[in-house]
C-alpha atoms as a PDB file:
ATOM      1  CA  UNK A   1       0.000   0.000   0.000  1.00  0.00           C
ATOM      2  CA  UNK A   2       1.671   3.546  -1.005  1.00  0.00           C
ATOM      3  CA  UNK A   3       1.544   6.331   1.872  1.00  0.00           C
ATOM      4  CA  UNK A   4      -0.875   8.511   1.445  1.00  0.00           C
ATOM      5  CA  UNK A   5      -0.611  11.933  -0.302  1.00  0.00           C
ATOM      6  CA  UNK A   6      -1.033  15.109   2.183  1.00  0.00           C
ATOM      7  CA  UNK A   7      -3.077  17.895   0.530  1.00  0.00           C
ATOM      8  CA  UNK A   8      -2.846  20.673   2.413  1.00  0.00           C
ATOM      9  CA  UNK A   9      -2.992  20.791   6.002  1.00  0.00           C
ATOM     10  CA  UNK A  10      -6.127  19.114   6.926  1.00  0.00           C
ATOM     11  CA  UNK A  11      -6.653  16.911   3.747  1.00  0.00           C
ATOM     12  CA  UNK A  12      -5.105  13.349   2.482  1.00  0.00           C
ATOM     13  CA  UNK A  13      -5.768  11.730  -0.800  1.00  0.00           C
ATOM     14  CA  UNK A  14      -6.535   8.309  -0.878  1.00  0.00           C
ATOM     15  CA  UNK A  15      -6.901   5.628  -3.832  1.00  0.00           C
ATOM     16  CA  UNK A  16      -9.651   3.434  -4.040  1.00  0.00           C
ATOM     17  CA  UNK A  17      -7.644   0.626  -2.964  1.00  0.00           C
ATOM     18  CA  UNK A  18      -6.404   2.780  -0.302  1.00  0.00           C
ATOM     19  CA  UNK A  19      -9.506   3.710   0.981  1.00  0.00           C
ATOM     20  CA  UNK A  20     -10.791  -0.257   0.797  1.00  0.00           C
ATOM     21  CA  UNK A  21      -8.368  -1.100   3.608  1.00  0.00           C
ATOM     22  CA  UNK A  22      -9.070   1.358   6.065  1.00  0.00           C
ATOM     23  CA  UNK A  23     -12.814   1.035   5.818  1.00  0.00           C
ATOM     24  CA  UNK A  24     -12.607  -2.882   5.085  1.00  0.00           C
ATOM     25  CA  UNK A  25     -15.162  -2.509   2.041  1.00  0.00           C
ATOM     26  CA  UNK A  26     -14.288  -4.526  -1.389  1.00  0.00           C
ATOM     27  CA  UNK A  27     -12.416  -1.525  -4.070  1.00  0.00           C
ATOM     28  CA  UNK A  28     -15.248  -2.935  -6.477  1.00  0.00           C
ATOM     29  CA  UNK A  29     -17.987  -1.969  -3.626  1.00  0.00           C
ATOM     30  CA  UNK A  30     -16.374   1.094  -3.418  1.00  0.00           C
ATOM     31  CA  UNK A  31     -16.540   2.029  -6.905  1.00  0.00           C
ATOM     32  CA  UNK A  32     -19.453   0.409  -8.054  1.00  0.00           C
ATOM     33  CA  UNK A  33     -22.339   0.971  -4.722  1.00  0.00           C
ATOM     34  CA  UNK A  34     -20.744   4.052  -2.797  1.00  0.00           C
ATOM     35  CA  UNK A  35     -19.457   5.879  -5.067  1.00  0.00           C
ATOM     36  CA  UNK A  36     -21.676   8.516  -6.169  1.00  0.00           C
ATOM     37  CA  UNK A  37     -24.251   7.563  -4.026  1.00  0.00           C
ATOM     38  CA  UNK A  38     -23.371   7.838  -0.498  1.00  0.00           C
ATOM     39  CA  UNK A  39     -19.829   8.938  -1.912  1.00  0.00           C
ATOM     40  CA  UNK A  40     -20.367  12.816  -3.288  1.00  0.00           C
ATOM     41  CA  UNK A  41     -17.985  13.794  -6.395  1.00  0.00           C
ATOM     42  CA  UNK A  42     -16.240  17.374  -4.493  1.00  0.00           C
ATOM     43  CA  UNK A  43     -16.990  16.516  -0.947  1.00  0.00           C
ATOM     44  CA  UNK A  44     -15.693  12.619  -0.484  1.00  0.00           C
ATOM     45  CA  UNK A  45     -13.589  12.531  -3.568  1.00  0.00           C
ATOM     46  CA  UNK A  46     -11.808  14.253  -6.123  1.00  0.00           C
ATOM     47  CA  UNK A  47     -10.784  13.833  -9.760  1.00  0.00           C
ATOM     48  CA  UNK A  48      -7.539  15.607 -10.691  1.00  0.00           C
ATOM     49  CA  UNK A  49      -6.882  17.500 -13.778  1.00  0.00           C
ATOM     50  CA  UNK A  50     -10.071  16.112 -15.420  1.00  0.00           C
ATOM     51  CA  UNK A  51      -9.093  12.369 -15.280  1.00  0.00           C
ATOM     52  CA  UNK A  52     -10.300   8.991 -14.653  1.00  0.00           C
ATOM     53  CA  UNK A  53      -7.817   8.800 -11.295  1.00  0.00           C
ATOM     54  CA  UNK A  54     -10.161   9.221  -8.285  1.00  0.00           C
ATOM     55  CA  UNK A  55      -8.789  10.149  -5.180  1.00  0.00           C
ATOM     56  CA  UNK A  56     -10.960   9.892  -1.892  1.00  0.00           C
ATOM     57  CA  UNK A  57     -10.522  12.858   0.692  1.00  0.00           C
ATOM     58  CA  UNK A  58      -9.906  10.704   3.656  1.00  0.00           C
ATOM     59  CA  UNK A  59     -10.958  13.508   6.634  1.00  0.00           C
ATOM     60  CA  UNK A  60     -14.645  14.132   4.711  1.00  0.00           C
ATOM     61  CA  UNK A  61     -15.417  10.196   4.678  1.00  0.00           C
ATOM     62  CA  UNK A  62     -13.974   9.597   8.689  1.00  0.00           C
ATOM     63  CA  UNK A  63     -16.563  12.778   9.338  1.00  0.00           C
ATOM     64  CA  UNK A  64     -19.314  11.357   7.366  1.00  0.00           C
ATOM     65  CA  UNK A  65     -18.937   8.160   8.619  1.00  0.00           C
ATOM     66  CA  UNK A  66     -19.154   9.435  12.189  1.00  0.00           C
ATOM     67  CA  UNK A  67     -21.858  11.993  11.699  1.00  0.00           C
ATOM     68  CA  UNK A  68     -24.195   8.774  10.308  1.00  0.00           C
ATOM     69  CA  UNK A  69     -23.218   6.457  12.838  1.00  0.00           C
ATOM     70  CA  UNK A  70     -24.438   8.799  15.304  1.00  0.00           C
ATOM     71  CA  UNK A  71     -27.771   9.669  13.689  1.00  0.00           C
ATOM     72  CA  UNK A  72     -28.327   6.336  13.237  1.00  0.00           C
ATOM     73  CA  UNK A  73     -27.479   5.096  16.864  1.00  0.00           C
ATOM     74  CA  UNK A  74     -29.745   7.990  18.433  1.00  0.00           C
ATOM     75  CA  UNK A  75     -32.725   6.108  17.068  1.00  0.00           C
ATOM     76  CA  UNK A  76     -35.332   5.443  14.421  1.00  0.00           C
ATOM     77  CA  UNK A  77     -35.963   9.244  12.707  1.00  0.00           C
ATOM     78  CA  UNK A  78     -39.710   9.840  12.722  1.00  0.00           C
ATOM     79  CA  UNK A  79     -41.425  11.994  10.201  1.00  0.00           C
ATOM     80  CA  UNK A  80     -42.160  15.284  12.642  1.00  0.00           C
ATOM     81  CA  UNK A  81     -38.345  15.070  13.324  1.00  0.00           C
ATOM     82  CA  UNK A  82     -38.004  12.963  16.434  1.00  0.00           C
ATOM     83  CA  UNK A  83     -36.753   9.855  17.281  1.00  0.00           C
ATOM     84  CA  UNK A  84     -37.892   6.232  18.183  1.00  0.00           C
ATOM     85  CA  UNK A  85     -35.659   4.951  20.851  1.00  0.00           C
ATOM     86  CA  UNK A  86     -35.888   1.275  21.795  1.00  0.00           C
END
């Protein structure tokens, strides 16, 4: 696995593979089921100078993931904008 490129001072680029082992998902999951739907083209990932190369912004998908883990664990969202806690 190559080391990770630092983009400024709060961002690292990630490759697909990359990204697959810190988040234990398949590269082919990755690109084919999150990308574009849970992963957003300019907030989660980045294509440089126009190319096919993706590269994943590693601090936007740890914060993402977080953020929905925590909605998630704070119960069942109801439709007036509560909860259902078991």
């Amino acid at each position: 696995m190559q080391v990770p490129i630092a983009a400024g001072p709060h961002q690292t680029y990630l490759t697909t593979d990359e990204l697959s082992a810190l988040i234990k998902y398949d590269s082919r999951t990755i690109r084919d089921r999150l990308k574009d739907s849970v992963l957003i083209e300019g907030r989660h990932y980045i294509r440089p100078f126009g190319g096919r190369k993706t590269l994943y912004i590693w601090e936007h998908i740890q914060e993402d993931m977080a953020r929905h883990s925590q909605v998630m664990s704070s119960g069942i969202p109801m439709t007036n904008g509560g909860a259902l806690r078991g």
